[in-house]
PDB file of N, CA and C in Angstrom:
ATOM      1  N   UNK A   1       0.848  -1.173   0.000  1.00  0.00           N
ATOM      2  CA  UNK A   1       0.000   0.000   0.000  1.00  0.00           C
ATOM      3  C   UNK A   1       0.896   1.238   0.000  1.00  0.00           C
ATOM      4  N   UNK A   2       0.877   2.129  -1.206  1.00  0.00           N
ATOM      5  CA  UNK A   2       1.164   3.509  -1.165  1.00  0.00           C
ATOM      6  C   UNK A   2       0.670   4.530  -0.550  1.00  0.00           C
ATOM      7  N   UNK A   3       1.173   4.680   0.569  1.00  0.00           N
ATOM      8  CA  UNK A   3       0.245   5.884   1.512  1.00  0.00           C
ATOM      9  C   UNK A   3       1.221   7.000   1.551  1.00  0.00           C
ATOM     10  N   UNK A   4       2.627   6.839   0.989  1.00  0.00           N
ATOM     11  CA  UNK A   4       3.116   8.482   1.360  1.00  0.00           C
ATOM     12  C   UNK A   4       2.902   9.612   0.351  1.00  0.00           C
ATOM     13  N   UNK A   5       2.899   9.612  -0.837  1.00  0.00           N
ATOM     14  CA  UNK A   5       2.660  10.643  -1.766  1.00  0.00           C
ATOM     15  C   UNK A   5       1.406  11.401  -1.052  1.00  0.00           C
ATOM     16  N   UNK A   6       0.496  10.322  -0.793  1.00  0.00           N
ATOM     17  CA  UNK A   6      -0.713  11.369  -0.838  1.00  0.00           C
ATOM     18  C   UNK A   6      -0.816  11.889   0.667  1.00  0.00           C
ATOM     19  N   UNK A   7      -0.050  11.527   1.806  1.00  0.00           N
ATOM     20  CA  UNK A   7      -0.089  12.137   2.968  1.00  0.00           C
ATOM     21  C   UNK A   7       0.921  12.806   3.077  1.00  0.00           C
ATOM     22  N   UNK A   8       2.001  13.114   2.118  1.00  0.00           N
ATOM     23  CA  UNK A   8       3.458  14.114   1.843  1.00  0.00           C
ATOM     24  C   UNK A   8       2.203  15.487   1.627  1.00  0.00           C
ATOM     25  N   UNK A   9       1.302  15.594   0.659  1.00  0.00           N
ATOM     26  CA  UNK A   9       0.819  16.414   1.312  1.00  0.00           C
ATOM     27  C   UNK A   9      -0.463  16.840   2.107  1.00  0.00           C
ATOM     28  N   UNK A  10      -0.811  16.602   2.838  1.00  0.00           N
ATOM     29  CA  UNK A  10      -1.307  16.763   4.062  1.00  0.00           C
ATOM     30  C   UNK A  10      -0.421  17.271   5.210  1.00  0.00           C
ATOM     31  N   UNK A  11       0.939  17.088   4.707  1.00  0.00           N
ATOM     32  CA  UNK A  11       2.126  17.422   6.207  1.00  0.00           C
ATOM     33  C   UNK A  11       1.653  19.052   6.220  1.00  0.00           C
ATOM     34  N   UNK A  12       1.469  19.219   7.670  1.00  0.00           N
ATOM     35  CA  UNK A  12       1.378  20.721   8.794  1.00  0.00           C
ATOM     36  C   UNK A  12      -0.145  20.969   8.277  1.00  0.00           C
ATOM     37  N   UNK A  13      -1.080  20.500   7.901  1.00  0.00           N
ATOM     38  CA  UNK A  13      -2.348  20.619   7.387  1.00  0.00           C
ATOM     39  C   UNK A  13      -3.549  20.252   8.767  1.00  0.00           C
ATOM     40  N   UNK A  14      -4.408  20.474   8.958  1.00  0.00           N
ATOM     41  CA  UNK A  14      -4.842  20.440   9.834  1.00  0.00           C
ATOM     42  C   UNK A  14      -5.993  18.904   9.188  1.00  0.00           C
ATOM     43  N   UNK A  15      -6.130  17.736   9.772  1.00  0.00           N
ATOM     44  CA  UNK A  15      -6.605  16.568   9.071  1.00  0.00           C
ATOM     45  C   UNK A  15      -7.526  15.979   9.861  1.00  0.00           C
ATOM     46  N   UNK A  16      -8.500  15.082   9.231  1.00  0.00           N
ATOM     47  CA  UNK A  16      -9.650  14.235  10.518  1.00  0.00           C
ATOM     48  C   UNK A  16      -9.196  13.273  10.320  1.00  0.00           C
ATOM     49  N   UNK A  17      -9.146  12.355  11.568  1.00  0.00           N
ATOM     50  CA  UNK A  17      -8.737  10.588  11.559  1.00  0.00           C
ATOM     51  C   UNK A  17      -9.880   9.978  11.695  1.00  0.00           C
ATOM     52  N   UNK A  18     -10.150   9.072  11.304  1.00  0.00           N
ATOM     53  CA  UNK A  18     -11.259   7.680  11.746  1.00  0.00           C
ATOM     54  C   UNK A  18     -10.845   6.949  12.216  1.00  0.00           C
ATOM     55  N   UNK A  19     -10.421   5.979  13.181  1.00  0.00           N
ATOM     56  CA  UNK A  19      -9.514   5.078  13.410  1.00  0.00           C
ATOM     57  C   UNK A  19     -10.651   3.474  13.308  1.00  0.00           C
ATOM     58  N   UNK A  20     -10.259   2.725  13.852  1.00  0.00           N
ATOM     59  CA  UNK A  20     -10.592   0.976  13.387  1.00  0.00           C
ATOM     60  C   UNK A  20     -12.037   0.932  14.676  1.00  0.00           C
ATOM     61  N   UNK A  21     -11.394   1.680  15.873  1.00  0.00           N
ATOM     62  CA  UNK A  21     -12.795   1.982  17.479  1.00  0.00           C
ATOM     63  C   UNK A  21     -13.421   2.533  17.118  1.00  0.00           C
ATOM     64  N   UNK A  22     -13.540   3.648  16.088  1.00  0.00           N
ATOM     65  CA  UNK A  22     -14.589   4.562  15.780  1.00  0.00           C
ATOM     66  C   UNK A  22     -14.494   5.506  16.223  1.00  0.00           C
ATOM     67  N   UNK A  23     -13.512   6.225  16.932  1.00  0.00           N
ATOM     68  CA  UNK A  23     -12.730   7.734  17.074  1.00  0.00           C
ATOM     69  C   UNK A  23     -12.894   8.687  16.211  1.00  0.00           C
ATOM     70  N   UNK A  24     -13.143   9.686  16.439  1.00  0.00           N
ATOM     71  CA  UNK A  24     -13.016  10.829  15.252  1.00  0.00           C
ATOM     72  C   UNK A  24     -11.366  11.518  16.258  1.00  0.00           C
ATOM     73  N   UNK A  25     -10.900  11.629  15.469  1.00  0.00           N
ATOM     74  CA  UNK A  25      -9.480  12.307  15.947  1.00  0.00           C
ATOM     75  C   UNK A  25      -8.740  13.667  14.990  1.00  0.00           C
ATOM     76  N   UNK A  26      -8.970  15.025  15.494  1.00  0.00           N
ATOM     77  CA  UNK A  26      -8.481  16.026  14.481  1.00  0.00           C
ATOM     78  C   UNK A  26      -7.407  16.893  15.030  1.00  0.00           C
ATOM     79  N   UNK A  27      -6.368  16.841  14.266  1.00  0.00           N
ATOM     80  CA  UNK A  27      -5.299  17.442  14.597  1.00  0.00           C
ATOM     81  C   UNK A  27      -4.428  18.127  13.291  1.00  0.00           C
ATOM     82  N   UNK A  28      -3.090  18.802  13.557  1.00  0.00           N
ATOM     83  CA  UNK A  28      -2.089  19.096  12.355  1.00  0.00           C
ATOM     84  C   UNK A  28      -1.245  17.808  12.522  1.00  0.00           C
ATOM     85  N   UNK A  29      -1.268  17.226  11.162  1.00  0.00           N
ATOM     86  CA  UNK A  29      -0.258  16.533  11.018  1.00  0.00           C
ATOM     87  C   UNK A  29       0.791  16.986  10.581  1.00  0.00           C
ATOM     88  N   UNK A  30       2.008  16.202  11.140  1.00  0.00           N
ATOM     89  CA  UNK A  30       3.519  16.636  11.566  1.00  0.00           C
ATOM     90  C   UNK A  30       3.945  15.645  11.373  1.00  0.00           C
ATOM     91  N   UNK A  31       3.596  14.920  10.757  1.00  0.00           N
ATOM     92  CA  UNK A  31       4.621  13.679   9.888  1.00  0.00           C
ATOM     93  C   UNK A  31       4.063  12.108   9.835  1.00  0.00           C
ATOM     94  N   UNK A  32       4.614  11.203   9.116  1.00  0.00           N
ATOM     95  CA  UNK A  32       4.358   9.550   9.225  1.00  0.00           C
ATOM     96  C   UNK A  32       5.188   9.017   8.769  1.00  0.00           C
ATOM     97  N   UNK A  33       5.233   7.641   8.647  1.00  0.00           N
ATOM     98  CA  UNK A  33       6.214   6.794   8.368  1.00  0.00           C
ATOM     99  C   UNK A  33       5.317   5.740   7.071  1.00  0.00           C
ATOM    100  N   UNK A  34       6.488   4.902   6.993  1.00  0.00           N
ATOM    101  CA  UNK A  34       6.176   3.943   5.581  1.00  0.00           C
ATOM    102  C   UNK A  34       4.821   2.941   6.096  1.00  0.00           C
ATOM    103  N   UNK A  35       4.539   2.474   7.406  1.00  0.00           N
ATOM    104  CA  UNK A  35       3.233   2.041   8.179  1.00  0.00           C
ATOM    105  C   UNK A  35       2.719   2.565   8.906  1.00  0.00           C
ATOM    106  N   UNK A  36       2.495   3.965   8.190  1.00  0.00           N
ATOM    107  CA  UNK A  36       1.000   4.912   8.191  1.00  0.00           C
ATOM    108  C   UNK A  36       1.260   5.412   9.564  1.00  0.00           C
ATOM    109  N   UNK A  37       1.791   5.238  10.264  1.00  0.00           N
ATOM    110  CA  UNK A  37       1.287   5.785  12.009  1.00  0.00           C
ATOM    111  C   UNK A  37       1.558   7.455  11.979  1.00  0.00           C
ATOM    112  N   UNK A  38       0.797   8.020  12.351  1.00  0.00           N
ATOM    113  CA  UNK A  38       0.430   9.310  12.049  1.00  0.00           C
ATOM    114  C   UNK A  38       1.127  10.562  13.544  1.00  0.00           C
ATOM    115  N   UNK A  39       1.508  11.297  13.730  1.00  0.00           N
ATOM    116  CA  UNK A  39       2.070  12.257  14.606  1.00  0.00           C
ATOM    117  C   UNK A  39       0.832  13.197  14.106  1.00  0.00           C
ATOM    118  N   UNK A  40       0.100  13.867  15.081  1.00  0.00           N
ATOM    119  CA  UNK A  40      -0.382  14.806  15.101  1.00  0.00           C
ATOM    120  C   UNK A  40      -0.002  15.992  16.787  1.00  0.00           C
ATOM    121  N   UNK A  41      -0.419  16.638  16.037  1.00  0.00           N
ATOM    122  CA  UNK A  41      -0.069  18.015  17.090  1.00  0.00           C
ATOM    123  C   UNK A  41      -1.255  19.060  17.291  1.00  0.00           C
ATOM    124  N   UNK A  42      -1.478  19.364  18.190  1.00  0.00           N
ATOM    125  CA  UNK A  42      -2.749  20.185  18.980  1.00  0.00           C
ATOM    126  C   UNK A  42      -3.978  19.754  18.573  1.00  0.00           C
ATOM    127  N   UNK A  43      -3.720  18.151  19.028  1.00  0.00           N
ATOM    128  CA  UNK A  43      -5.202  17.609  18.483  1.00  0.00           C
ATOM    129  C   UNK A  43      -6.128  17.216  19.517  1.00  0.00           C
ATOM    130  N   UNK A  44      -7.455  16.655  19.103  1.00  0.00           N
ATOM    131  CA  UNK A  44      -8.527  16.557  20.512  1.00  0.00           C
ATOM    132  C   UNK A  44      -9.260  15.538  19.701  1.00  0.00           C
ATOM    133  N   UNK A  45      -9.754  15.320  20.712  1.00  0.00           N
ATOM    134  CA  UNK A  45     -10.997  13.959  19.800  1.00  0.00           C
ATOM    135  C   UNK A  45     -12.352  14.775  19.913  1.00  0.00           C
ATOM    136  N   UNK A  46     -13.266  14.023  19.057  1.00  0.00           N
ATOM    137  CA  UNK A  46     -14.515  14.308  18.804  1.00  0.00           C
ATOM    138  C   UNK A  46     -15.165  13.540  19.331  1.00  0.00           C
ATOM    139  N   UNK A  47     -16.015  13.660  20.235  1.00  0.00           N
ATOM    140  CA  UNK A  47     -16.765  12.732  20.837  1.00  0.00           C
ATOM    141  C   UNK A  47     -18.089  12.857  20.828  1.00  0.00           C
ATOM    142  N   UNK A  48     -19.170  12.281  19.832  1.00  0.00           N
ATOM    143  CA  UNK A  48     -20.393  12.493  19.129  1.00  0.00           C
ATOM    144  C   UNK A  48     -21.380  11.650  20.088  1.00  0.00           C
ATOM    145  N   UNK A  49     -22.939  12.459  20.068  1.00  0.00           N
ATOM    146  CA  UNK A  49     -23.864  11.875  21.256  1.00  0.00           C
ATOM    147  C   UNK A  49     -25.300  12.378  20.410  1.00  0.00           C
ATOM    148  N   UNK A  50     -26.096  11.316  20.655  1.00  0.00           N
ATOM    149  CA  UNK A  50     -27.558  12.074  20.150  1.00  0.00           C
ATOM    150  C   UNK A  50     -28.277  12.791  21.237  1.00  0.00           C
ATOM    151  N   UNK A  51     -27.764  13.331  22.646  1.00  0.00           N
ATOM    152  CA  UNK A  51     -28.542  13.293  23.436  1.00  0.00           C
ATOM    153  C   UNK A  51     -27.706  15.071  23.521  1.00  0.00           C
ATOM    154  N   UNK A  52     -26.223  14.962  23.547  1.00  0.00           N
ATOM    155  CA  UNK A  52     -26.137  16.561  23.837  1.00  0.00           C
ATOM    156  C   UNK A  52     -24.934  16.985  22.545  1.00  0.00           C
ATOM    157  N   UNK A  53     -24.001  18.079  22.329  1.00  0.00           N
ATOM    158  CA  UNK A  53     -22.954  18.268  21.623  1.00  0.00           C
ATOM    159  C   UNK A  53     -22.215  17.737  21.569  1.00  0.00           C
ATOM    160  N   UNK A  54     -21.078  17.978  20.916  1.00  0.00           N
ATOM    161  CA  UNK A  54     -20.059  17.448  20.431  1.00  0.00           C
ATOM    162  C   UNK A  54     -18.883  17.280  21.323  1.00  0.00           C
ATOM    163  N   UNK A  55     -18.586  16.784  21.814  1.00  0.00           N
ATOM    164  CA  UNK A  55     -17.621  16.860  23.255  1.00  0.00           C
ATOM    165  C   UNK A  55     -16.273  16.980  22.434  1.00  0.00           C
ATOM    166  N   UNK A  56     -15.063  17.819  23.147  1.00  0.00           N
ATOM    167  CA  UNK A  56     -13.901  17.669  22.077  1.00  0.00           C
ATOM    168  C   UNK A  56     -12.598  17.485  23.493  1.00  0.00           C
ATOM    169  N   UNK A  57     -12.518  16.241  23.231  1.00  0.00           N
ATOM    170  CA  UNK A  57     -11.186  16.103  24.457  1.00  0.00           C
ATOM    171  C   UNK A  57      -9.819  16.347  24.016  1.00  0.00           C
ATOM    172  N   UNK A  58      -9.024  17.629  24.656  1.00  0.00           N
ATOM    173  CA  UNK A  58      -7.692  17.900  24.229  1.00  0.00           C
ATOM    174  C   UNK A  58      -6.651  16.496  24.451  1.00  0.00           C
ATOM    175  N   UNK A  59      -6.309  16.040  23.353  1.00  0.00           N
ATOM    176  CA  UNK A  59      -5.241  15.139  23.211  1.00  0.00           C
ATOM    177  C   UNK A  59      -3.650  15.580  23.665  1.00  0.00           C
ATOM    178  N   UNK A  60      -3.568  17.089  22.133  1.00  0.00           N
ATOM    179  CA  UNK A  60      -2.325  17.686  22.413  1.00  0.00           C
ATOM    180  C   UNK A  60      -1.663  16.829  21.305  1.00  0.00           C
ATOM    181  N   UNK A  61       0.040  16.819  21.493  1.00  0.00           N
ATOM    182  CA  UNK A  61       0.563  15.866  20.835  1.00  0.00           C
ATOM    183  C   UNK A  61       0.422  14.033  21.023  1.00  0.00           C
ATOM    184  N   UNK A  62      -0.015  13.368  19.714  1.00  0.00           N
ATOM    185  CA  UNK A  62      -0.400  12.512  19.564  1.00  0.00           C
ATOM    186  C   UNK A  62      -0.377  11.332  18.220  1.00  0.00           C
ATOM    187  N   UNK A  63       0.037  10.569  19.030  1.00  0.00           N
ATOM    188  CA  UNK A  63       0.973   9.142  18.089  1.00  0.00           C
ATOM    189  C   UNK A  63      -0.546   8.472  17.753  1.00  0.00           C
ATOM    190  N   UNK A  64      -0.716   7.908  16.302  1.00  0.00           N
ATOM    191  CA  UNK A  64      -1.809   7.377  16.029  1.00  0.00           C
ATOM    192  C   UNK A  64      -1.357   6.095  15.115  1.00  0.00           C
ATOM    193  N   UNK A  65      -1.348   4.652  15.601  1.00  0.00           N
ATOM    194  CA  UNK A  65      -0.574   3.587  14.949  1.00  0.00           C
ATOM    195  C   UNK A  65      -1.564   3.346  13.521  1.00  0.00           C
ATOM    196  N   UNK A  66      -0.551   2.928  12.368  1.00  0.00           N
ATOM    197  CA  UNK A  66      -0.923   3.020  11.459  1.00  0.00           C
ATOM    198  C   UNK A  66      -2.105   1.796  10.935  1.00  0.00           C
ATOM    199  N   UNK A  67      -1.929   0.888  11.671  1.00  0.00           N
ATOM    200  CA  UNK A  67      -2.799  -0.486  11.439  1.00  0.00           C
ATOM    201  C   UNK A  67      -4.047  -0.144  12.399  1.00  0.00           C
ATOM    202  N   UNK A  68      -4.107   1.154  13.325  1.00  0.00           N
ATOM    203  CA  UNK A  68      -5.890   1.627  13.433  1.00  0.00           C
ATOM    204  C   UNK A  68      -6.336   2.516  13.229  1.00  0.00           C
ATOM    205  N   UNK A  69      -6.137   2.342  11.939  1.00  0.00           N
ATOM    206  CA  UNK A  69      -6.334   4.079  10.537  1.00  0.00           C
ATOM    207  C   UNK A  69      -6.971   3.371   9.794  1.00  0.00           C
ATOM    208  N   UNK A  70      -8.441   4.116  10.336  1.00  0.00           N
ATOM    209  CA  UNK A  70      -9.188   3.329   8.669  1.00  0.00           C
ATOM    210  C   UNK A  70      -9.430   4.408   8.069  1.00  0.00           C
ATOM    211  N   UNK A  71      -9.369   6.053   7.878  1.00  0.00           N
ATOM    212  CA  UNK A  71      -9.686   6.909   6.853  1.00  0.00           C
ATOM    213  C   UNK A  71      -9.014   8.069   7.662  1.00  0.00           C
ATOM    214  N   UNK A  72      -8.263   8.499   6.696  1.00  0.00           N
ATOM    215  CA  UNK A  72      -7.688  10.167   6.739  1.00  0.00           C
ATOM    216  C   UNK A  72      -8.122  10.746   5.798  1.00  0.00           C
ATOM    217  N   UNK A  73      -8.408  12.174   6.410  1.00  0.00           N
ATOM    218  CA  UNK A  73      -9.164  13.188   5.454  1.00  0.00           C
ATOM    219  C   UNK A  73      -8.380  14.946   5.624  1.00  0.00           C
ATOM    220  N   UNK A  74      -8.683  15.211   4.596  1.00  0.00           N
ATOM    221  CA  UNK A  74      -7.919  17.008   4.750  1.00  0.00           C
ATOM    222  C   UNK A  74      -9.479  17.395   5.215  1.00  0.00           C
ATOM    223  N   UNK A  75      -9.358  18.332   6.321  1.00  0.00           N
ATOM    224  CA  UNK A  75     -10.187  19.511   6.940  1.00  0.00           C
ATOM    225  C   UNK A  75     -10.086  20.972   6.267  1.00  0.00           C
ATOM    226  N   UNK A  76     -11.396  20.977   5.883  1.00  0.00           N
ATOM    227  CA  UNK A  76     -11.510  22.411   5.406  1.00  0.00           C
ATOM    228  C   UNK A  76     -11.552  23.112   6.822  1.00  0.00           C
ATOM    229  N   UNK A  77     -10.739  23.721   7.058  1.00  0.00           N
ATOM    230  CA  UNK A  77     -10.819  24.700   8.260  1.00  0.00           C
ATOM    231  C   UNK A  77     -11.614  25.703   8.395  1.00  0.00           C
ATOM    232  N   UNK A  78     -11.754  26.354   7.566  1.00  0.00           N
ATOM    233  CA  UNK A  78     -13.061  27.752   7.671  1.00  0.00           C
ATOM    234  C   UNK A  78     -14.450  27.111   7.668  1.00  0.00           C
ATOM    235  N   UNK A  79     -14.733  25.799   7.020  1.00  0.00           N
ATOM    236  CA  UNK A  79     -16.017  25.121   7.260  1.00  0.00           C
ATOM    237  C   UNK A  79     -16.301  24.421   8.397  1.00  0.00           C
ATOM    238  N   UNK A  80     -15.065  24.266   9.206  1.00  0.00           N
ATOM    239  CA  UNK A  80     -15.275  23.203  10.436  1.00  0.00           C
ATOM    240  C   UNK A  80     -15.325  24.579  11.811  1.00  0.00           C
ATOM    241  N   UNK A  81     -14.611  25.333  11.635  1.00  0.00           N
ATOM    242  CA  UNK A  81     -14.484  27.308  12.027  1.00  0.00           C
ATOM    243  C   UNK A  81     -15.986  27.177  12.271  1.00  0.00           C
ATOM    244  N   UNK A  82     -16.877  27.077  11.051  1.00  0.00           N
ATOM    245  CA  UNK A  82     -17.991  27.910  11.106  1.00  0.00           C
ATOM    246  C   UNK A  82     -19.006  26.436  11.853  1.00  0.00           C
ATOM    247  N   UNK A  83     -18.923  25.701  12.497  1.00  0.00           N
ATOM    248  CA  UNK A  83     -19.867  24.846  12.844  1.00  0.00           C
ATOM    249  C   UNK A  83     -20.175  24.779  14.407  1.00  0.00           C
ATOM    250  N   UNK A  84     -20.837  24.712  14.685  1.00  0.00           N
ATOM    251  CA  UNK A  84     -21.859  24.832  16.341  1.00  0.00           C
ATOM    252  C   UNK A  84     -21.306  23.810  16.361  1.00  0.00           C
ATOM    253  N   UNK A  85     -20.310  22.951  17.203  1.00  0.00           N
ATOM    254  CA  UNK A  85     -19.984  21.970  17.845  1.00  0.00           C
ATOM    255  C   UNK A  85     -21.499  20.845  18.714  1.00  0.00           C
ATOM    256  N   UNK A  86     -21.758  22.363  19.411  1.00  0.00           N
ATOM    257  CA  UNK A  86     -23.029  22.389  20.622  1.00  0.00           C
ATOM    258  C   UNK A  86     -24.431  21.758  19.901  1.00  0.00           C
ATOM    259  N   UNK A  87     -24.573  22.267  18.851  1.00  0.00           N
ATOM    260  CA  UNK A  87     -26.053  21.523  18.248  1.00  0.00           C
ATOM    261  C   UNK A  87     -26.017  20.165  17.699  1.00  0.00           C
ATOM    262  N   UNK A  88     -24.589  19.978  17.032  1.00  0.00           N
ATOM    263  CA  UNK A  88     -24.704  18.591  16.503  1.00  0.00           C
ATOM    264  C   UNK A  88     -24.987  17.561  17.129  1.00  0.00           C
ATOM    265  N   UNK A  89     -25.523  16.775  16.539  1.00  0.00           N
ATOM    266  CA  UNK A  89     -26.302  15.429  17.391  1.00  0.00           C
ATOM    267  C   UNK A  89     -25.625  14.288  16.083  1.00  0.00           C
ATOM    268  N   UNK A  90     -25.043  13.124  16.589  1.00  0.00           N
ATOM    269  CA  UNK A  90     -25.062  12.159  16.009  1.00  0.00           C
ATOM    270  C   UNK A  90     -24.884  10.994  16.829  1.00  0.00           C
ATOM    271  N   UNK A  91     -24.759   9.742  16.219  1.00  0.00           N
ATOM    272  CA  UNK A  91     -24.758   8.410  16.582  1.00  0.00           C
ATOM    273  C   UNK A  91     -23.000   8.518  16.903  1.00  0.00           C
ATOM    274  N   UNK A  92     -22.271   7.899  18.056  1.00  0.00           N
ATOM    275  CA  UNK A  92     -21.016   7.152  17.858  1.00  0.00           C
ATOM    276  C   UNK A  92     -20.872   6.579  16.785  1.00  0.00           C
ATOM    277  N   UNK A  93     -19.504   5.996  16.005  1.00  0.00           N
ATOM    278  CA  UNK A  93     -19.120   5.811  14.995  1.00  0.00           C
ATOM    279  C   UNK A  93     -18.932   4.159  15.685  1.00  0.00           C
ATOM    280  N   UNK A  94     -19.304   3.208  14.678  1.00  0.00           N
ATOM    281  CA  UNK A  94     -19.268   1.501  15.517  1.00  0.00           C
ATOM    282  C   UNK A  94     -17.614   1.323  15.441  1.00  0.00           C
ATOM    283  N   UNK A  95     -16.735   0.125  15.829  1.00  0.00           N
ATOM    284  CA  UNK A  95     -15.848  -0.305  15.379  1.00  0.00           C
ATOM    285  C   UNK A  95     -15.973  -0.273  14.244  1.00  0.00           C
ATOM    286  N   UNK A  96     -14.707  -0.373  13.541  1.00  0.00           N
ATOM    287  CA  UNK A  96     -14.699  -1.780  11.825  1.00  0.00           C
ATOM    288  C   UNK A  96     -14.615  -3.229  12.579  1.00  0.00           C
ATOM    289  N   UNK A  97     -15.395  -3.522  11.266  1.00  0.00           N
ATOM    290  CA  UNK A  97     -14.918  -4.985  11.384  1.00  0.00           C
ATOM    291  C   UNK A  97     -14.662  -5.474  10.004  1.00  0.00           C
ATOM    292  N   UNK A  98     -13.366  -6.365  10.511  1.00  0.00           N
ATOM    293  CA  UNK A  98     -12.573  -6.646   9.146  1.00  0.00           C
ATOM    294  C   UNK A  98     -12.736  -8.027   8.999  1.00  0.00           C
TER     295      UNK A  98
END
């Protein structure tokens, strides 16, 4: 699997993780290696509820192993800027299962 071209750029970009538990994880990425494990910096998790907002727990700097990465994404920042954390309502994200 070729994963560095397309995460060469994403480096110092501000990115969302999915991981394999169902984490939402958003931070700047600050580098990876040839098995994906991800360094992010001033990141927090997203923690999604149908009952109240969006909970966001400061991580900070944070090692993310590459075998529980199921989707990286670039963050539009001025669109994620402009969103009520507080109103969103969703379901937790399940495990994968592989």
């Amino acid at each position: 699997m070729s994963t560095g071209l397309g995460l060469e750029s994403l480096v110092d970009q501000q990115i969302s993780v999915i991981t394999n538990d169902g984490r939402n994880i958003v931070g700047i990425l600050r580098g990876f290696d040839q098995a994906t494990n991800l360094i992010l910096d001033e990141s927090h998790e997203r923690v999604y509820s149908t009952k109240e907002g969006v909970q966001q727990l400061v991580l900070g700097l944070y090692i993310i192993r590459g075998d529980n990465i199921s989707v990286v994404g670039e963050l539009d920042e001025e669109l994620d800027a402009n969103l009520d954390m507080s109103k969103l309502r969703a379901h937790p994200l399940k495990p994968v299962v592989h």
